[in-house]
N, C-alpha and C. Protein backbone atom coordinates (compact mmCIF):
# COMPACT_ATOMS: atom_id res chain seq x y z
N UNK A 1 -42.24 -37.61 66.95
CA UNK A 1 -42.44 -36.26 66.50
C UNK A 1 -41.11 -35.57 66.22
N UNK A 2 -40.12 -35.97 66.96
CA UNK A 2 -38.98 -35.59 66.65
C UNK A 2 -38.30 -35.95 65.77
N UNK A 3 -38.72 -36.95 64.93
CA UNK A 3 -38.31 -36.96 63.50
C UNK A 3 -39.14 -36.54 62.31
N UNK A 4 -40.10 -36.38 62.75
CA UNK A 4 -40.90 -35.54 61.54
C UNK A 4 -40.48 -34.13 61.50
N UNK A 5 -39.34 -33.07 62.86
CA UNK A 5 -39.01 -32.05 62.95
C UNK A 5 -37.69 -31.96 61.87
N UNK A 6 -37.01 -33.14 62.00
CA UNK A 6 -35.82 -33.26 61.18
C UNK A 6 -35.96 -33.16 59.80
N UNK A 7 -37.09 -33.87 59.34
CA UNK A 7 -37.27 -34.69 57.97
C UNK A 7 -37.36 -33.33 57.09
N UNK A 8 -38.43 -32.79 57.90
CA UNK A 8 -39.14 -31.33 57.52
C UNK A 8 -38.30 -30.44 57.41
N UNK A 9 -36.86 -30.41 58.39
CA UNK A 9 -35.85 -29.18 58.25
C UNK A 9 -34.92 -29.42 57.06
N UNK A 10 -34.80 -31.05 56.45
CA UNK A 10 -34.26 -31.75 55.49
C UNK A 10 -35.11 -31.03 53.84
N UNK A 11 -36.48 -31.03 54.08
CA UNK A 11 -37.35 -30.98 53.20
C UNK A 11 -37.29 -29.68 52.93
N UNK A 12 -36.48 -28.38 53.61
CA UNK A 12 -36.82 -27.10 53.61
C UNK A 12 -35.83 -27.04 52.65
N UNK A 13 -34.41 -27.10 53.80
CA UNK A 13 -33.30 -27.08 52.77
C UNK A 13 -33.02 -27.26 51.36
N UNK A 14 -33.79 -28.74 51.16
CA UNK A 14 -33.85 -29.28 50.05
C UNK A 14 -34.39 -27.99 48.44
N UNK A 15 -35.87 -27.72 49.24
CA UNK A 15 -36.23 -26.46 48.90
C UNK A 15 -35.54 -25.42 47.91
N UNK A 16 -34.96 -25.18 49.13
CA UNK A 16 -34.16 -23.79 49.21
C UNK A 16 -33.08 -23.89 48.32
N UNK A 17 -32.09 -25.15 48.69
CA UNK A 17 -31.06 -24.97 47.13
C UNK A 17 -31.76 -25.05 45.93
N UNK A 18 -32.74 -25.82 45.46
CA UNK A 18 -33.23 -25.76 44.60
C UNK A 18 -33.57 -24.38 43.94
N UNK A 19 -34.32 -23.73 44.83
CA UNK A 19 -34.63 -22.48 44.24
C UNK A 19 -33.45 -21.63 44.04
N UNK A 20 -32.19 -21.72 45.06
CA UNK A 20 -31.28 -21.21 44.57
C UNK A 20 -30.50 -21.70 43.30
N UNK A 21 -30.64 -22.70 43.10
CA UNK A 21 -30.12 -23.26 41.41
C UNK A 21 -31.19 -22.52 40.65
N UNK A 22 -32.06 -22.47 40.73
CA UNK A 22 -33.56 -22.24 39.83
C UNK A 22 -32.95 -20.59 39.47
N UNK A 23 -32.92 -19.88 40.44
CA UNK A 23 -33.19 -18.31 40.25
C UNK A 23 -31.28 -17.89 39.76
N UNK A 24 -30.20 -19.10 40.31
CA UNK A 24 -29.13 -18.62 39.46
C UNK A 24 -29.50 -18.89 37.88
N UNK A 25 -30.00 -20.04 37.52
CA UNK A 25 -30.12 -20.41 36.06
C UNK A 25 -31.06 -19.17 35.22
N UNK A 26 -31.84 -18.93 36.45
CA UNK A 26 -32.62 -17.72 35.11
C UNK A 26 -31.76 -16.50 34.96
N UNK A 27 -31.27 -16.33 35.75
CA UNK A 27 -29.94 -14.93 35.90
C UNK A 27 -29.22 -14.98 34.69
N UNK A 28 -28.72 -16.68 34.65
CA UNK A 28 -27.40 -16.48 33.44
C UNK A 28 -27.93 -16.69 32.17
N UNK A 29 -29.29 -17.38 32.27
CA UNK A 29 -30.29 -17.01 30.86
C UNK A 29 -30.52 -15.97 30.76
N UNK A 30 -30.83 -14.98 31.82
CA UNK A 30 -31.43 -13.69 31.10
C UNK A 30 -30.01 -12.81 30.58
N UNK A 31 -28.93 -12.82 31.54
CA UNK A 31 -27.53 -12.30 30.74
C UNK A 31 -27.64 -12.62 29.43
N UNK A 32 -27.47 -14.03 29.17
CA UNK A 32 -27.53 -14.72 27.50
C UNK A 32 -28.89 -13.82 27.27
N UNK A 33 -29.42 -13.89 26.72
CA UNK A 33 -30.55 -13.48 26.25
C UNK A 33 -30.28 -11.70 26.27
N UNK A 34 -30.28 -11.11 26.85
CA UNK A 34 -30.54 -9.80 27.16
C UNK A 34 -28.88 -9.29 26.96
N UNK A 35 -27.71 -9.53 26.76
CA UNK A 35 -26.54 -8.81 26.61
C UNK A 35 -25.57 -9.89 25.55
N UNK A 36 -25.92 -10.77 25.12
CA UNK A 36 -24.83 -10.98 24.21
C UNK A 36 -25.64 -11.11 22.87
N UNK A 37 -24.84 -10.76 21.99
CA UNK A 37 -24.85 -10.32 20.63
C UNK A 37 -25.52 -11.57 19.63
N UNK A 38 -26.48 -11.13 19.28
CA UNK A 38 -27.12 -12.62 18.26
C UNK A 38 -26.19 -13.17 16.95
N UNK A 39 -26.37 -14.34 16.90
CA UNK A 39 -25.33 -14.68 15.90
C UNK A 39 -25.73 -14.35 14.45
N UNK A 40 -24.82 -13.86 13.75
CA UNK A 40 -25.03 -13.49 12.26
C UNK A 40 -25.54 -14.36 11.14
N UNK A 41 -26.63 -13.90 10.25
CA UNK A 41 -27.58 -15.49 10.22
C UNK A 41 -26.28 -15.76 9.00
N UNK A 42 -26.28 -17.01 9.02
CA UNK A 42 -25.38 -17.56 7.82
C UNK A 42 -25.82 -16.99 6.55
N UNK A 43 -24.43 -16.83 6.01
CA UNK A 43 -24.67 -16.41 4.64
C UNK A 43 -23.96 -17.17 3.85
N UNK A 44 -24.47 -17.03 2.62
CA UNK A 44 -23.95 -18.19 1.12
C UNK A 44 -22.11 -17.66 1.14
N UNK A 45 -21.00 -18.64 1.04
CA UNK A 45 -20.15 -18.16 0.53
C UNK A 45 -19.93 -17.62 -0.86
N UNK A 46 -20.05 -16.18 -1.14
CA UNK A 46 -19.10 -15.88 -2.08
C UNK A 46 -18.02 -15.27 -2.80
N UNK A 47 -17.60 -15.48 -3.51
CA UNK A 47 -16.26 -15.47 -3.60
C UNK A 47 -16.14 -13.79 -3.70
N UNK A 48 -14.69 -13.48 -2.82
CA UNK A 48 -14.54 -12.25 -2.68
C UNK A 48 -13.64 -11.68 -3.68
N UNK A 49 -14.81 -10.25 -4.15
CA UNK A 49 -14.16 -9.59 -5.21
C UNK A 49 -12.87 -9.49 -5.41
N UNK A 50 -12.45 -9.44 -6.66
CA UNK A 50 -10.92 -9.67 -7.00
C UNK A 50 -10.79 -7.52 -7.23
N UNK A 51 -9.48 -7.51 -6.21
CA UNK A 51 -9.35 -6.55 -6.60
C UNK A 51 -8.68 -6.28 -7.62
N UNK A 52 -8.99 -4.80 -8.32
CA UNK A 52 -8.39 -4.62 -9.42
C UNK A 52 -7.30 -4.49 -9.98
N UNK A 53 -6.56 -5.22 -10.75
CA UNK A 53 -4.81 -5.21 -10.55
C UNK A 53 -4.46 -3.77 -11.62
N UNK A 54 -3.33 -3.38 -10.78
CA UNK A 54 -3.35 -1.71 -11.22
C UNK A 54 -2.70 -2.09 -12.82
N UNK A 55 -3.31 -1.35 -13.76
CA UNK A 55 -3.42 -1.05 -15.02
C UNK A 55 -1.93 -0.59 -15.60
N UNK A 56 -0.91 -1.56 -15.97
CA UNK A 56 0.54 -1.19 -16.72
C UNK A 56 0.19 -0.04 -17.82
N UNK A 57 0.96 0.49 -18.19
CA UNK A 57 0.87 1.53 -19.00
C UNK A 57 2.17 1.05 -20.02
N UNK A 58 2.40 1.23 -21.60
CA UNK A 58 3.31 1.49 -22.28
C UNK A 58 4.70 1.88 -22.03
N UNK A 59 5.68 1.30 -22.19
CA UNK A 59 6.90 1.44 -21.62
C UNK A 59 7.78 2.12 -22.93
N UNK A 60 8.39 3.55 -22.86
CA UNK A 60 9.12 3.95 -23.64
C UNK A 60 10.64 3.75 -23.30
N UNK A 61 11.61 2.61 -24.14
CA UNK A 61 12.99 2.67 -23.52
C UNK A 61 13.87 3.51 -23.76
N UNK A 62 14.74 4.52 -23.48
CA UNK A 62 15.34 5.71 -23.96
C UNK A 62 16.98 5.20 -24.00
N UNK A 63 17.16 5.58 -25.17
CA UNK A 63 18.83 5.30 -25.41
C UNK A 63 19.42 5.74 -24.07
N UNK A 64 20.81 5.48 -23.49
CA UNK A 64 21.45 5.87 -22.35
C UNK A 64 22.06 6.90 -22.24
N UNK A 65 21.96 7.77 -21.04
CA UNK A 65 22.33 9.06 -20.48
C UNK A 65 23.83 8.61 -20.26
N UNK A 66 24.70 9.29 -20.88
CA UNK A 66 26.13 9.77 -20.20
C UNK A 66 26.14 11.35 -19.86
N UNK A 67 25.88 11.97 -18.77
CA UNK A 67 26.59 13.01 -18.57
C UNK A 67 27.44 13.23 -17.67
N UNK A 68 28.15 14.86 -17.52
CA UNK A 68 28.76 14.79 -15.92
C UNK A 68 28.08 15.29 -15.19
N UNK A 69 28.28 15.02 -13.97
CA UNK A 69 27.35 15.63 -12.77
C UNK A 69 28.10 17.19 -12.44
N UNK A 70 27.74 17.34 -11.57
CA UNK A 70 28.15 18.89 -11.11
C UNK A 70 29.08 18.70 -9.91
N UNK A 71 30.28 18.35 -9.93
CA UNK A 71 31.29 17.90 -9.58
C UNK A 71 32.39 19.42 -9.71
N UNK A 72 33.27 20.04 -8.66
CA UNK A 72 34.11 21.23 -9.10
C UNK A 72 35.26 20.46 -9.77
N UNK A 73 35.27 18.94 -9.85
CA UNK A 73 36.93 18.99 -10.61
C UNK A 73 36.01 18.26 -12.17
N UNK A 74 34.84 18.11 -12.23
CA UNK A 74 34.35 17.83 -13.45
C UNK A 74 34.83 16.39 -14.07
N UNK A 75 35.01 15.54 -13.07
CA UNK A 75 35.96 14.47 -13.88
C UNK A 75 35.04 12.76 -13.21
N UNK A 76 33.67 13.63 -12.83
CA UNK A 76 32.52 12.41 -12.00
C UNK A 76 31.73 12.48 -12.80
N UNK A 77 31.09 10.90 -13.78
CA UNK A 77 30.01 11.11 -15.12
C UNK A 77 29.01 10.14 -14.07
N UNK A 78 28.42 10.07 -14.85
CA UNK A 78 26.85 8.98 -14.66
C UNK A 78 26.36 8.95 -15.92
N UNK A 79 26.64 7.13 -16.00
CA UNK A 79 25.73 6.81 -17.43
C UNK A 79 24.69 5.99 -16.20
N UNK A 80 23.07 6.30 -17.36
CA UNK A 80 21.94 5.94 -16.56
C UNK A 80 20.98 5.41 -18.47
N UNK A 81 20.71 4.67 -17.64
CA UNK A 81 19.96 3.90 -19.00
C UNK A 81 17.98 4.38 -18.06
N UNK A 82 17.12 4.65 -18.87
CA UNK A 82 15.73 5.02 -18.24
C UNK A 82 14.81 4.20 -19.36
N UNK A 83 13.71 3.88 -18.72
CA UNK A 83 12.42 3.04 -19.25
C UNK A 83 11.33 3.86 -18.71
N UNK A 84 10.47 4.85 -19.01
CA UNK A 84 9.70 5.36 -18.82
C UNK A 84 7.73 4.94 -19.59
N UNK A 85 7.37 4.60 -18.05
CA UNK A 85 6.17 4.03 -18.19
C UNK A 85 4.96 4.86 -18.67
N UNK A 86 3.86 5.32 -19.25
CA UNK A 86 2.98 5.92 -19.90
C UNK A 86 1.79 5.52 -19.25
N UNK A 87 0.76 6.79 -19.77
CA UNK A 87 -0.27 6.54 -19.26
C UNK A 87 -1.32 5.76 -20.48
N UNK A 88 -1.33 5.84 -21.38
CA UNK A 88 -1.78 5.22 -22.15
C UNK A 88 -1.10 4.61 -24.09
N UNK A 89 -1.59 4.90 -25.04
CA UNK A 89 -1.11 4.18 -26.45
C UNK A 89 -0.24 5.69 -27.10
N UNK A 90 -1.40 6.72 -26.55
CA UNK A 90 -1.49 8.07 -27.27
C UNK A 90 -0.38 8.75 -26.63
N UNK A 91 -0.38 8.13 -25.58
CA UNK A 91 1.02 9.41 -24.91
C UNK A 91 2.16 8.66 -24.99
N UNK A 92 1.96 7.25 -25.15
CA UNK A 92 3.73 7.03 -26.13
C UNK A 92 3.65 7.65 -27.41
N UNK A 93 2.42 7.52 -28.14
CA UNK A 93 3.24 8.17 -29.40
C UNK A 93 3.39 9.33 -29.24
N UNK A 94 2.79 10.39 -28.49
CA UNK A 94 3.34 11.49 -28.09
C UNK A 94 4.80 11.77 -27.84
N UNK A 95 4.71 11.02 -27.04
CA UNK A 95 6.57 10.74 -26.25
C UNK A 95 7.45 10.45 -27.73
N UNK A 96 7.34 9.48 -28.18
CA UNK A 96 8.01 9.26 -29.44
C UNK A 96 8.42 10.08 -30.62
N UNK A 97 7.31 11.24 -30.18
CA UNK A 97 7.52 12.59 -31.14
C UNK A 97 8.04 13.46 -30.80
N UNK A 98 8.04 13.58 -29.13
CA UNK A 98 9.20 14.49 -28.48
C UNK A 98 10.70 14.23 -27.96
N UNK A 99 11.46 13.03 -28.33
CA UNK A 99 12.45 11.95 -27.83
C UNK A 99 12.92 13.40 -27.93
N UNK A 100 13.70 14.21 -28.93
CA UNK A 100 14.65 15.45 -28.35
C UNK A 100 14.31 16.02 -27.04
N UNK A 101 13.15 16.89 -26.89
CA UNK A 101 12.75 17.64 -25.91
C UNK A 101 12.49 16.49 -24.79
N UNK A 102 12.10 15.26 -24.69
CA UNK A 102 12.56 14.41 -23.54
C UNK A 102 13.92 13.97 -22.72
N UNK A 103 14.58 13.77 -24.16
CA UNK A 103 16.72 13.50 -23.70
C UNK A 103 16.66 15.25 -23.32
N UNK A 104 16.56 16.11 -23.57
CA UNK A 104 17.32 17.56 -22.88
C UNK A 104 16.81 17.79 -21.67
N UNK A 105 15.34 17.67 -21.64
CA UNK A 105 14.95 17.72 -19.99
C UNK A 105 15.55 16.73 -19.09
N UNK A 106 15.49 15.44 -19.61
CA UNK A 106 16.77 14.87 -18.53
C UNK A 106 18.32 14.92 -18.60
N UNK A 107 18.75 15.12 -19.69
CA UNK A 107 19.79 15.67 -19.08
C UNK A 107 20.18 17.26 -18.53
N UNK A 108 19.16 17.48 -18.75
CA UNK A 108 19.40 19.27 -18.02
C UNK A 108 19.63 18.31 -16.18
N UNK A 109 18.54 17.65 -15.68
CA UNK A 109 18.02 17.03 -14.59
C UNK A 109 19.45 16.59 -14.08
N UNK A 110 19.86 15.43 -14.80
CA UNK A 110 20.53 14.42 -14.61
C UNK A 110 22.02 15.82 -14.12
N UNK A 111 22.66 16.35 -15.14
CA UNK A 111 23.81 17.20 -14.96
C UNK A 111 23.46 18.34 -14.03
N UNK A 112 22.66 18.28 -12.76
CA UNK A 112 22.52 19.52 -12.18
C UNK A 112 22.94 18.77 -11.30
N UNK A 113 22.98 17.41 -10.84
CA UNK A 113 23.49 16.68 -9.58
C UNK A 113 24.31 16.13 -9.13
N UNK A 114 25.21 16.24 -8.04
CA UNK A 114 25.97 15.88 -7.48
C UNK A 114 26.51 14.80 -7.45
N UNK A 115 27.93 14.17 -7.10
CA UNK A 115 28.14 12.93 -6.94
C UNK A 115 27.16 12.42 -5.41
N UNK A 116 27.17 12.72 -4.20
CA UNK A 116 26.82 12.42 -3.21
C UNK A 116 25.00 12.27 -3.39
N UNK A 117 24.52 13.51 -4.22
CA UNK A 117 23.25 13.26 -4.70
C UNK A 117 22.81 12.16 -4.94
N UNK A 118 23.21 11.85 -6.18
CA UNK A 118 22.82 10.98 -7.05
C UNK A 118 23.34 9.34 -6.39
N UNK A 119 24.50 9.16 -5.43
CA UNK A 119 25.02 7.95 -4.62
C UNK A 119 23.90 7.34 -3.32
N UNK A 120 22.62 8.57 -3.08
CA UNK A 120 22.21 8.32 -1.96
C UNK A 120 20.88 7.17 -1.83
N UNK A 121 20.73 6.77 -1.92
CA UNK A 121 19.66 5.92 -1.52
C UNK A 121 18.30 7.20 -2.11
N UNK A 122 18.05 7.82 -0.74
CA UNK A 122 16.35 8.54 -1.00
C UNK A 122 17.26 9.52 -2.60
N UNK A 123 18.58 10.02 -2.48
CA UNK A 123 18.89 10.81 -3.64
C UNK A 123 18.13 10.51 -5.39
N UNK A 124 18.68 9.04 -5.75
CA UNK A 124 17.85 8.25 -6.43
C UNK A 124 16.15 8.61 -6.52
N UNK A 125 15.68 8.17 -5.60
CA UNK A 125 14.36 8.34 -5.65
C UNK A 125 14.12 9.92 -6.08
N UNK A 126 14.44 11.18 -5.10
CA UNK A 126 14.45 12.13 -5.59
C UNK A 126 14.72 12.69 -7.08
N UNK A 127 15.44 11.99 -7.41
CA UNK A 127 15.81 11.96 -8.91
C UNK A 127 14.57 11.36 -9.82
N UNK A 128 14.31 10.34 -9.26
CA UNK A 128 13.25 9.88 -9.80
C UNK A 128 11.88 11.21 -9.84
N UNK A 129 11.78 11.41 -9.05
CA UNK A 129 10.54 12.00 -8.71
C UNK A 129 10.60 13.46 -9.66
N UNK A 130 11.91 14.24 -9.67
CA UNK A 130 12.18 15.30 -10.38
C UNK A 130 12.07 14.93 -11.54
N UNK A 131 12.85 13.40 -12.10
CA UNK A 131 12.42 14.01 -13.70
C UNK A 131 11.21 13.73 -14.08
N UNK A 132 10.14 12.75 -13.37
CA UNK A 132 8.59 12.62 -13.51
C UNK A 132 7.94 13.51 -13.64
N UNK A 133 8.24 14.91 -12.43
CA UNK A 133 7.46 16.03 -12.48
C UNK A 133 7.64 16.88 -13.83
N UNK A 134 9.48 16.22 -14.38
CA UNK A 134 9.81 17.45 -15.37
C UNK A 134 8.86 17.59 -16.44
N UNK A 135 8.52 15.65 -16.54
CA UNK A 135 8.67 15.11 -17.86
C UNK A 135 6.86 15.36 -18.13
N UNK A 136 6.57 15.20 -16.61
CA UNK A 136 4.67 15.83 -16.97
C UNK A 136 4.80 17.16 -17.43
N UNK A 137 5.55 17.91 -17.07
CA UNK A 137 4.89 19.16 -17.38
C UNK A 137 5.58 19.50 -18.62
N UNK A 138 6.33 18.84 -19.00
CA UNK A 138 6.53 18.86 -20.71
C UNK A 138 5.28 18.69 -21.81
N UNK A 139 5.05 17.27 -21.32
CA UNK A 139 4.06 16.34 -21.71
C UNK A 139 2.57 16.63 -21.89
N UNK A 140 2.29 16.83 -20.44
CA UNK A 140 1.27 17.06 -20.06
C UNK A 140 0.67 16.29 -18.34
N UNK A 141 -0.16 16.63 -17.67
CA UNK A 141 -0.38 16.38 -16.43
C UNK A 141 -0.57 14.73 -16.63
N UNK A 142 -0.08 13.65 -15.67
CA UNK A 142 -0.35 12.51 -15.89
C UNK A 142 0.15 11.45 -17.59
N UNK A 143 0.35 11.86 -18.05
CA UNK A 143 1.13 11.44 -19.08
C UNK A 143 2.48 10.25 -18.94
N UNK A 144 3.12 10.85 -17.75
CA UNK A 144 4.09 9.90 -17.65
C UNK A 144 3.85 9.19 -15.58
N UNK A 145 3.56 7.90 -16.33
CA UNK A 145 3.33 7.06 -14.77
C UNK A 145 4.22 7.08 -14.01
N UNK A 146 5.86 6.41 -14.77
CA UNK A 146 6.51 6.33 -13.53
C UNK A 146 7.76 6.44 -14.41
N UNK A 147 9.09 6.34 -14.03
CA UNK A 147 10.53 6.23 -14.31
C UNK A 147 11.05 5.12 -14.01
N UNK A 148 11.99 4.51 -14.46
CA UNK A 148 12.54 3.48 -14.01
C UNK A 148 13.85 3.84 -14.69
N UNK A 149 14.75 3.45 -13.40
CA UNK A 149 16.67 3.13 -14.07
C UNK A 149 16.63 1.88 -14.15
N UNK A 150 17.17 1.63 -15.57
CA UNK A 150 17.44 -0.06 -15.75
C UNK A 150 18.80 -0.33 -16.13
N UNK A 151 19.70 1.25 -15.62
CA UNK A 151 21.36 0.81 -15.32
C UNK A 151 21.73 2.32 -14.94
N UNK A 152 22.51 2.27 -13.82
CA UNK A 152 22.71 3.89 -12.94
C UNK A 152 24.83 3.34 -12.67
N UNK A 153 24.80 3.96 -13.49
CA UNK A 153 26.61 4.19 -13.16
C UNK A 153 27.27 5.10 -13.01
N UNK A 154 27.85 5.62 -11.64
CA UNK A 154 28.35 6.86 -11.20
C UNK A 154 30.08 6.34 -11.14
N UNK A 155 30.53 7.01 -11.93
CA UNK A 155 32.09 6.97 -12.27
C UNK A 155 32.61 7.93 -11.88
C-alpha cells in the first residue's frame, strides 16, 4: 500500500506540471492573439510613383556686368556674367523685349554693393535673391525662376 501512496503522489505531480504548461501556453496564445498587430495582407508590388522632376524653365544669357561697387576710394569693380532662368516661352520673349530695363535694374542692384557684400558667402546669395525680387516686379510676379552667376569677379 505504500507504494500505491507514492505512485499516486508521482501521478499528481505529473498532473499538475502539465496543467501548468497547459494554462502557460494558453496565456501566451491569448497575448498573440489578443495584443499583437495582424499582419498586413500582402499586396501586389507596384512600382512607386515617379516623382515629378521639377519643370526647367528657358534660360536668358545676359551679356556681362562690369560695374563699380560702392567702395569710398571707387577703385573696387565686379564683372559678373548672369543666366537668368524663366518661367515659361512667353516670359523669355518678354525678357528679350525688356534687355534695357533688365541690364539697369541690375546694375542699379549690382553698384549699390559693397566690396565685403558682394565677397561673402550668404552676401552672394542675398544678391541673388535681390535681383530676383527686382527682376519680378519689373516683369511681373513669378516670371523669373531663378538667377544664376556663371562668372563673379570682384577686383
Amino acid at each position: 500500500m505504500a507504494e500505491e501512496k507514492k505512485g499516486g503522489g508521482k501521478k499528481f505531480l505529473i498532473f499538475i506540471v502539465i496543467g501548468v504548461v497547459l494554462l502557460v501556453g494558453a496565456g501566451v496564445a491569448a497575448y498573440f492573439l489578443l495584443f499583437s498587430k495582424p499582419a498586413p495582407p500582402p499586396e501586389e508590388k507596384q512600382p512607386a510613383p515617379e516623382s515629378p522632376k521639377p519643370e526647367v524653365g528657358p534660360f536668358l544669357q545676359l551679356n556681362p556686368f562690369v560695374v563699380n561697387l560702392a567702395d569710398p576710394t571707387g577703385r573696387r569693380y565686379l564683372r559678373v556674367k548672369i543666366a537668368l532662368e524663366l518661367k515659361d516661352d512667353q516670359a523669355l520673349s518678354e525678357a528679350n523685349n525688356r534687355i534695357p530695363q533688365i541690364n539697369d535694374t541690375i546694375i542699379m542692384v549690382l553698384s549699390s554693393k559693397t566690396v565685403e557684400e558682394v565677397l561673402a558667402p550668404e552676401g552672394k546669395s542675398e544678391l541673388r535673391f535681390e535681383i530676383l525680387n527686382k527682376l519680378n516686379q519689373l516683369l511681373g510676379p513669378g516670371k523669373v525662376r531663378g538667377v544664376y552667376f556663371t562668372q563673379f569677379v570682384v577686383q
